[in-house]
C-alpha atoms as a PDB file:
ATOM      1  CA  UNK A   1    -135.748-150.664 121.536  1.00  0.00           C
ATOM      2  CA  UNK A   2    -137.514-152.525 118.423  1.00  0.00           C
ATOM      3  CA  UNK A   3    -137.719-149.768 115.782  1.00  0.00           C
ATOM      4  CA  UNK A   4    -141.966-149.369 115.355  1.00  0.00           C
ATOM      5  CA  UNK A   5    -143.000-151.497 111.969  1.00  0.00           C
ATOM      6  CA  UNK A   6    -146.856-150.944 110.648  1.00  0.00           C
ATOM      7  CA  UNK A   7    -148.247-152.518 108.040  1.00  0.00           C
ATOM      8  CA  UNK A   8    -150.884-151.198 105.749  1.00  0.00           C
ATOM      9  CA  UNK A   9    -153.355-152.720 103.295  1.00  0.00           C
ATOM     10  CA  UNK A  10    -154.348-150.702 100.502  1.00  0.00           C
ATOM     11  CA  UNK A  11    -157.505-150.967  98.813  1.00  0.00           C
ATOM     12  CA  UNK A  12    -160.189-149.388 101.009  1.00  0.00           C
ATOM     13  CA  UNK A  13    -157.804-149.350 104.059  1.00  0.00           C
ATOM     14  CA  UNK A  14    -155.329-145.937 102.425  1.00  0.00           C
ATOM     15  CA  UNK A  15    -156.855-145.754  98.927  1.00  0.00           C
ATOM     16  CA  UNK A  16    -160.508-145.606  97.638  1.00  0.00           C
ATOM     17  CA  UNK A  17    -159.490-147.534  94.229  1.00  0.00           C
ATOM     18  CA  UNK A  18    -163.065-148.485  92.901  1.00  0.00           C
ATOM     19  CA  UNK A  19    -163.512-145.982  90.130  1.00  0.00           C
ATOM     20  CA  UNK A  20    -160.431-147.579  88.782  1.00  0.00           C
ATOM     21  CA  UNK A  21    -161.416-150.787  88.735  1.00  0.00           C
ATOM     22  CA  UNK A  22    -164.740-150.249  87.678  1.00  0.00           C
ATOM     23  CA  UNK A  23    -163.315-148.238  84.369  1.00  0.00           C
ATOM     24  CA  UNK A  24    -160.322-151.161  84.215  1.00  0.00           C
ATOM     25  CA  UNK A  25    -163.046-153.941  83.444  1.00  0.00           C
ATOM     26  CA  UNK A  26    -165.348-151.936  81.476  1.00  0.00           C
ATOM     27  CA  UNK A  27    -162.527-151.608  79.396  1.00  0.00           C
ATOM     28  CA  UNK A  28    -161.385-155.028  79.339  1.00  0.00           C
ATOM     29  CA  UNK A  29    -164.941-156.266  78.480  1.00  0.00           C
ATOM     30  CA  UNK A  30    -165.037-154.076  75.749  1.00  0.00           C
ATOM     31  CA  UNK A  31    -161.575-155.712  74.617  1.00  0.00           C
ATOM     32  CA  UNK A  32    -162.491-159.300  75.447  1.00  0.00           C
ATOM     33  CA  UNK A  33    -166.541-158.747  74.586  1.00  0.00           C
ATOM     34  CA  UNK A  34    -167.134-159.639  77.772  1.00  0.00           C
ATOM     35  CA  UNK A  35    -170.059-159.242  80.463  1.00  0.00           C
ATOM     36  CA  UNK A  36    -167.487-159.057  83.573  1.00  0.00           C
ATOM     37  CA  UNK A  37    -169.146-157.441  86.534  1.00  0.00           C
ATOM     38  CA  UNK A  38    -166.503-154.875  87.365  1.00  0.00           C
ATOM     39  CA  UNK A  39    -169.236-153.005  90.178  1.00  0.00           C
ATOM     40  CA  UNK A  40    -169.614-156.076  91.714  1.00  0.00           C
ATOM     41  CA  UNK A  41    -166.217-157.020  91.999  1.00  0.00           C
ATOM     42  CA  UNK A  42    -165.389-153.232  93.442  1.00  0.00           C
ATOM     43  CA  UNK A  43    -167.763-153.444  95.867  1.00  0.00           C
ATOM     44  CA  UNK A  44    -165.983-156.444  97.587  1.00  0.00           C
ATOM     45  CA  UNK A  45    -161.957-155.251  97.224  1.00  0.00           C
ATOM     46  CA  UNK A  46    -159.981-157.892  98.946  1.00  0.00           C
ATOM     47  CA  UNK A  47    -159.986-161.473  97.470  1.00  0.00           C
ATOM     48  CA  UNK A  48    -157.058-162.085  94.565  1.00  0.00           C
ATOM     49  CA  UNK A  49    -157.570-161.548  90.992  1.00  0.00           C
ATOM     50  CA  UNK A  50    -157.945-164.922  89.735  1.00  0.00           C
ATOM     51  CA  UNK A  51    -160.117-165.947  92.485  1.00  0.00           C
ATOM     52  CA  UNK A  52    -162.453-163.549  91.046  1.00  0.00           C
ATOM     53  CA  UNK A  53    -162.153-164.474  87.240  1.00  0.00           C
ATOM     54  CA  UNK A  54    -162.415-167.974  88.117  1.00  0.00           C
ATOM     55  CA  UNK A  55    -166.483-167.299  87.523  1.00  0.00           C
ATOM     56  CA  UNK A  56    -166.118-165.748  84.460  1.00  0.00           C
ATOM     57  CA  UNK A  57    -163.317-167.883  82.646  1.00  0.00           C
ATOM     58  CA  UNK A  58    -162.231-171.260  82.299  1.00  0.00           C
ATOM     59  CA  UNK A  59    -158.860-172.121  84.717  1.00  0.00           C
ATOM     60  CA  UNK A  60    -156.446-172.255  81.541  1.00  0.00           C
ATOM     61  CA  UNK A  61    -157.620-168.710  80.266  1.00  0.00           C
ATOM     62  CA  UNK A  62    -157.399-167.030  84.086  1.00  0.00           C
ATOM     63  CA  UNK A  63    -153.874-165.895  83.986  1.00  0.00           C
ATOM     64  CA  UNK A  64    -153.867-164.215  80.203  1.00  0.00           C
ATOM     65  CA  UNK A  65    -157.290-161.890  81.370  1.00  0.00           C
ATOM     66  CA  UNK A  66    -155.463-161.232  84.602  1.00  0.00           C
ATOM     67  CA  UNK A  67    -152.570-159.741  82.548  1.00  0.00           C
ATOM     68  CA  UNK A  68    -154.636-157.933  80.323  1.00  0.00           C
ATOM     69  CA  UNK A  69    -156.535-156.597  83.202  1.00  0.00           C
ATOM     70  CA  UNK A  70    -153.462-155.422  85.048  1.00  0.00           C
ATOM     71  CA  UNK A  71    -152.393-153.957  81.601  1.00  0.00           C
ATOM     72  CA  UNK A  72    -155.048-151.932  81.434  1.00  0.00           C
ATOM     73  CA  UNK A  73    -155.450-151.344  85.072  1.00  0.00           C
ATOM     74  CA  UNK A  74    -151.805-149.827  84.807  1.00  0.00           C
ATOM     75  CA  UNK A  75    -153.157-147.233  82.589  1.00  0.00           C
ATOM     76  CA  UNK A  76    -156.879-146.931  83.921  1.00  0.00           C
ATOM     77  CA  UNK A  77    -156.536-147.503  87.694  1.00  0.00           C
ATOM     78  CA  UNK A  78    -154.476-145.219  89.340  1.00  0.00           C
ATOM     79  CA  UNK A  79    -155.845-142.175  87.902  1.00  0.00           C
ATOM     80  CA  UNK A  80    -159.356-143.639  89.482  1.00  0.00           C
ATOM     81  CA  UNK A  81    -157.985-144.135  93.207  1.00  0.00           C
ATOM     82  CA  UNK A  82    -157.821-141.389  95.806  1.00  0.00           C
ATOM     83  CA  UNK A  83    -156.819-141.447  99.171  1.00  0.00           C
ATOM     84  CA  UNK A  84    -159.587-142.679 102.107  1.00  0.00           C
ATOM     85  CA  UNK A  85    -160.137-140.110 105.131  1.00  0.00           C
ATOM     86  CA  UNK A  86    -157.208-139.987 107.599  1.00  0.00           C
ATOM     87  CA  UNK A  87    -154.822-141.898 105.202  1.00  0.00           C
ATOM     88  CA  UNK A  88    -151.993-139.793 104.565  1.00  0.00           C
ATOM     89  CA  UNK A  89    -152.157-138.559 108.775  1.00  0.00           C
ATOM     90  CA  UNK A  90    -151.680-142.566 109.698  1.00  0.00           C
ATOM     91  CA  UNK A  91    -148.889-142.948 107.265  1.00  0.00           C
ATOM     92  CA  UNK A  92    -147.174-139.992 108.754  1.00  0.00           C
ATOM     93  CA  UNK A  93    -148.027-140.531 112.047  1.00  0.00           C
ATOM     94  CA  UNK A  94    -145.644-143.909 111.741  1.00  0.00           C
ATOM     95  CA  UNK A  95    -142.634-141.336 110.067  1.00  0.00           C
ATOM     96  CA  UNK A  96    -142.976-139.039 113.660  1.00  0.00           C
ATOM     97  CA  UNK A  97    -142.722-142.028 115.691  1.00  0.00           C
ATOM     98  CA  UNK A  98    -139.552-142.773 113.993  1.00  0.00           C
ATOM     99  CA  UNK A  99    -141.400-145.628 112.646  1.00  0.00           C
ATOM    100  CA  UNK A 100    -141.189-148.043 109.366  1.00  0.00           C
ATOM    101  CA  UNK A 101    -144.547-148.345 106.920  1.00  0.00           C
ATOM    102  CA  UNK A 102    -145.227-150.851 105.020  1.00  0.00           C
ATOM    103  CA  UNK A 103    -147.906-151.607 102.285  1.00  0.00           C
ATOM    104  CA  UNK A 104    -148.907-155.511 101.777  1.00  0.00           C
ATOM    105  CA  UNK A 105    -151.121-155.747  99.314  1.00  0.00           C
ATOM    106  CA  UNK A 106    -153.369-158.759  97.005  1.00  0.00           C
ATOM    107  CA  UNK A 107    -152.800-156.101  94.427  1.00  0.00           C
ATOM    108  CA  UNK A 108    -149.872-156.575  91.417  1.00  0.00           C
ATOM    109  CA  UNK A 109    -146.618-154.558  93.332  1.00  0.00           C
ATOM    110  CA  UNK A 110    -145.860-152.213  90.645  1.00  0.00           C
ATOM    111  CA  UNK A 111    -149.901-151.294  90.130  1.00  0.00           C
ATOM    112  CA  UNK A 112    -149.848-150.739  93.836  1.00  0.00           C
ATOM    113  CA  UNK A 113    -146.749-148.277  93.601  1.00  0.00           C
ATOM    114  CA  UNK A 114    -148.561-146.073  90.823  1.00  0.00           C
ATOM    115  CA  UNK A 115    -151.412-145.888  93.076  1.00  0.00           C
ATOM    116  CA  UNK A 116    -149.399-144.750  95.672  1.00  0.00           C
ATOM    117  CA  UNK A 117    -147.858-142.082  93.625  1.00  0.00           C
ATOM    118  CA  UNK A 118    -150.605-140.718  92.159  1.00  0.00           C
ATOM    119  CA  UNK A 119    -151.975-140.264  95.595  1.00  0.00           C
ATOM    120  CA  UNK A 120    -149.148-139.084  96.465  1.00  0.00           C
ATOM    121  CA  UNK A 121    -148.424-141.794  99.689  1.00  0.00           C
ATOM    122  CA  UNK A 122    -144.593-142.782 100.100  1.00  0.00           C
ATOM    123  CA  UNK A 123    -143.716-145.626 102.209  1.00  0.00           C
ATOM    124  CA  UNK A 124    -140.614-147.770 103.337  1.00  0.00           C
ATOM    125  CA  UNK A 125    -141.711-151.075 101.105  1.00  0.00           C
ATOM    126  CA  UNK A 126    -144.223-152.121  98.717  1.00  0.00           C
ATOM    127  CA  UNK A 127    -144.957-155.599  98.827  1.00  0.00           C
ATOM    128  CA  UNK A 128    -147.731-157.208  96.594  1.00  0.00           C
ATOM    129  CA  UNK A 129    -149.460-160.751  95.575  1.00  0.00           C
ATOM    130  CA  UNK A 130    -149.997-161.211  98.990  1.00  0.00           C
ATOM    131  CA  UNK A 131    -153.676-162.189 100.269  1.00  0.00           C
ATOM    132  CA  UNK A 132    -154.302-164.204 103.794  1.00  0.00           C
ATOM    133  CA  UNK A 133    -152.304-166.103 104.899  1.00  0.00           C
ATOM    134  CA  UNK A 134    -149.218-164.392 102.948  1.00  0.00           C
ATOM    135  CA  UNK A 135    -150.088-161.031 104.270  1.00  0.00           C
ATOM    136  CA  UNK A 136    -149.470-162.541 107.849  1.00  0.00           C
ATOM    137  CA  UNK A 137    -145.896-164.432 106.409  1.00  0.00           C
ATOM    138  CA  UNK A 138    -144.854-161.299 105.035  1.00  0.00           C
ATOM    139  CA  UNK A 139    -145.526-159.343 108.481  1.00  0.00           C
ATOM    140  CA  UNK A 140    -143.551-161.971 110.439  1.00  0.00           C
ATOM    141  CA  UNK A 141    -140.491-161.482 107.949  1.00  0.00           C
ATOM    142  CA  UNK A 142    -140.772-157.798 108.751  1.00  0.00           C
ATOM    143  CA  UNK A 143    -141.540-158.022 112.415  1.00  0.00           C
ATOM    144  CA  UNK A 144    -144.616-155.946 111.935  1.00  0.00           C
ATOM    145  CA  UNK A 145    -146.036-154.924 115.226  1.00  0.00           C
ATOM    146  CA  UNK A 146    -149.405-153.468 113.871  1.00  0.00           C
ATOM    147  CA  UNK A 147    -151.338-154.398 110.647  1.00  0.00           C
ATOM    148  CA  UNK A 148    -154.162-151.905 109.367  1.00  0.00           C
ATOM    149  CA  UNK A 149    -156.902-153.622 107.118  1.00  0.00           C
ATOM    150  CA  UNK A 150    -160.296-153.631 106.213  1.00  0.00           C
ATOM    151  CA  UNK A 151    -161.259-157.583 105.758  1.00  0.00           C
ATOM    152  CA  UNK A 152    -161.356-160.348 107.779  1.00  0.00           C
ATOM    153  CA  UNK A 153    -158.524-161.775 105.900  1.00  0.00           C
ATOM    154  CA  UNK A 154    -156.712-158.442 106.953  1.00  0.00           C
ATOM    155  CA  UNK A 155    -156.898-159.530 110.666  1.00  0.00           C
ATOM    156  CA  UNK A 156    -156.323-163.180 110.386  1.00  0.00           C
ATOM    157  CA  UNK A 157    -153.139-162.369 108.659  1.00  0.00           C
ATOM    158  CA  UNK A 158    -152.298-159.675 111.529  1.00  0.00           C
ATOM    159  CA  UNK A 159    -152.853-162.389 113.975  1.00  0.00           C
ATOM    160  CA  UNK A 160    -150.810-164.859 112.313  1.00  0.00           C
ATOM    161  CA  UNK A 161    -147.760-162.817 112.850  1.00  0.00           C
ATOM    162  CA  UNK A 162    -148.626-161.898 116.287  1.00  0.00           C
ATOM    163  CA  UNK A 163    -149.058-158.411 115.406  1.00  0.00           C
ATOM    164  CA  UNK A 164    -151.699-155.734 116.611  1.00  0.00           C
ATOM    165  CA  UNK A 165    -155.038-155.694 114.377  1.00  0.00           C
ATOM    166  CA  UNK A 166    -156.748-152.855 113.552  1.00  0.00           C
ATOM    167  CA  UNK A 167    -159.622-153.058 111.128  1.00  0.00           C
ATOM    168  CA  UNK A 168    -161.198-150.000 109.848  1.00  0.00           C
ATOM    169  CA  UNK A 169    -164.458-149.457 108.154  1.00  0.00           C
ATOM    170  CA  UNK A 170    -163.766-147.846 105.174  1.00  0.00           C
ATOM    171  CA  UNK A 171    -164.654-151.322 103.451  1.00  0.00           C
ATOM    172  CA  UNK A 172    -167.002-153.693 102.410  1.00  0.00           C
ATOM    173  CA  UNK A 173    -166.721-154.891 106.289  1.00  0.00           C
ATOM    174  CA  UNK A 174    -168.182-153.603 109.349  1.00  0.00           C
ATOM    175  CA  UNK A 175    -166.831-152.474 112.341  1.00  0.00           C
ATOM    176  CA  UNK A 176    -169.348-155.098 114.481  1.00  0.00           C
ATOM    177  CA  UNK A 177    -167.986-157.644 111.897  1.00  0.00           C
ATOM    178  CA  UNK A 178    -164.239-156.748 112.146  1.00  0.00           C
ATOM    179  CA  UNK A 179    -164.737-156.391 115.985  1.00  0.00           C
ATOM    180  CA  UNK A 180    -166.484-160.065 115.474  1.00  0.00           C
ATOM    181  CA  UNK A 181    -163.461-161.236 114.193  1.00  0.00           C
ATOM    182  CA  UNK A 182    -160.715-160.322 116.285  1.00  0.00           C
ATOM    183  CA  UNK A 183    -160.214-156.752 115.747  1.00  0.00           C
ATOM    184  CA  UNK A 184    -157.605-155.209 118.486  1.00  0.00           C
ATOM    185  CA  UNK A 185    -158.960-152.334 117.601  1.00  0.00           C
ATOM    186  CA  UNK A 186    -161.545-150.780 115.305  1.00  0.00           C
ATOM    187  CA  UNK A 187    -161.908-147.579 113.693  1.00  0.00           C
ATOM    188  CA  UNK A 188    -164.156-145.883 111.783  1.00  0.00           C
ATOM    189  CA  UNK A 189    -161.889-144.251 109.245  1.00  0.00           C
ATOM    190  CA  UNK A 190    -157.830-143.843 109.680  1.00  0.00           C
ATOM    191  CA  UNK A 191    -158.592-140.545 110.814  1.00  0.00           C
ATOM    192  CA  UNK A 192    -158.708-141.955 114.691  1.00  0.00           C
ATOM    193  CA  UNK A 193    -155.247-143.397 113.638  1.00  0.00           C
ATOM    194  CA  UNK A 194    -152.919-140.759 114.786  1.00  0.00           C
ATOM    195  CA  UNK A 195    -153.919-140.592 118.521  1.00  0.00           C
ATOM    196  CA  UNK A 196    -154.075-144.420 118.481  1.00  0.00           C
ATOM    197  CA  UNK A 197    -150.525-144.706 117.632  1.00  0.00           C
ATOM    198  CA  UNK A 198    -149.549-142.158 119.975  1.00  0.00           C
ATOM    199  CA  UNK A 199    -151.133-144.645 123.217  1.00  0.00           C
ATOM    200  CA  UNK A 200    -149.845-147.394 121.201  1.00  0.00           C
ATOM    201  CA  UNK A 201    -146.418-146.558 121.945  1.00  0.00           C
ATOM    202  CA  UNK A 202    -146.783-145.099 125.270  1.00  0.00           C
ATOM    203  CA  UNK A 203    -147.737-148.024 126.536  1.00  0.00           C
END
């Protein structure tokens, strides 16, 4: 049989990570002297980094603030994430079904493995800088049968690799809205995770 592969988002799908980035821009706009809206930008988790400074910043400026934001996220961010309700139970719920867990992520890969740590999640891979349509490329190279997200991005990319989508509210989407867009499955929080898997692979 197929060894089980399930793939995880991070931000608002295992790890609440908005304190983090609130106090990571607040601190780079008192660096830069900025006015960066660092609430705003926490309360919609999801689209890339540079997507988002492309409305503060001119295109040839984008990439230095993104490093100095990840900089200072590095130091600022991981300390201000904490796990979401059900998240550690769904990651080990894979490990008992002698499964493989992966994280694919729009975040930077080695801010996304602090996060883990200080949360204290261990998976099988890390994979980061992925958003879209490379979140469902990156599921196809691992032969992901289940992707776990909480945008509409999130399921379009677990449908691109043929893989089961789950979208759980723990977002800035809602469950009607994730069900709207082609949800397998919808939870409320990853705490309804564990039983799912266990019909999952029963079936």
């Amino acid at each position: 049989m197929t060894p089980l592969v399930v793939g995880f988002d991070l931000d608002m799908t295992l790890i609440d990570s908005r304190p983090g980035v609130i106090a990571s821009f607040d601190a780079l706009n008192r660096a830069l002297g900025t006015t960066i809206d660092g609430e705003a930008i926490a309360a919609h988790l999801g689209p890339t980094l540079e997507s988002e400074m492309a409305a503060y910043f001119p295109a040839d400026e984008i990439d230095a603030v993104c490093d100095r934001y990840r900089e200072i996220y590095a130091e600022l961010g991981p300390s201000g994430s904490s796990l979401l309700p059900g998240a550690a139970a769904a990651v080990a719920s894979v490990r008992e079904h002698s499964g493989m867990t992966l994280v694919i992520t729009a975040k930077f890969e080695p801010n996304a493995h602090l996060c883990l740590a200080h949360v204290g999640i261990e998976v099988d891979h890390v994979i980061g800088w992925r958003h879209g349509p490379q979140k469902g490329e990156t599921l196809l190279e691992h032969a992901a049968h289940v992707y776990v997200g909480d945008t509409l991005p999130d399921i379009e990319a677990a449908h691109l690799a043929g893989a089961h989508a789950i979208g759980v509210a723990t977002g800035p989407v809602s469950a009607d809205d994730l069900r709207t867009a082609g949800a397998n499955t919808v939870m409320d929080t990853l705490d309804e995770f564990p039983a799912w898997l266990s019909t999952f692979t029963a079936s």
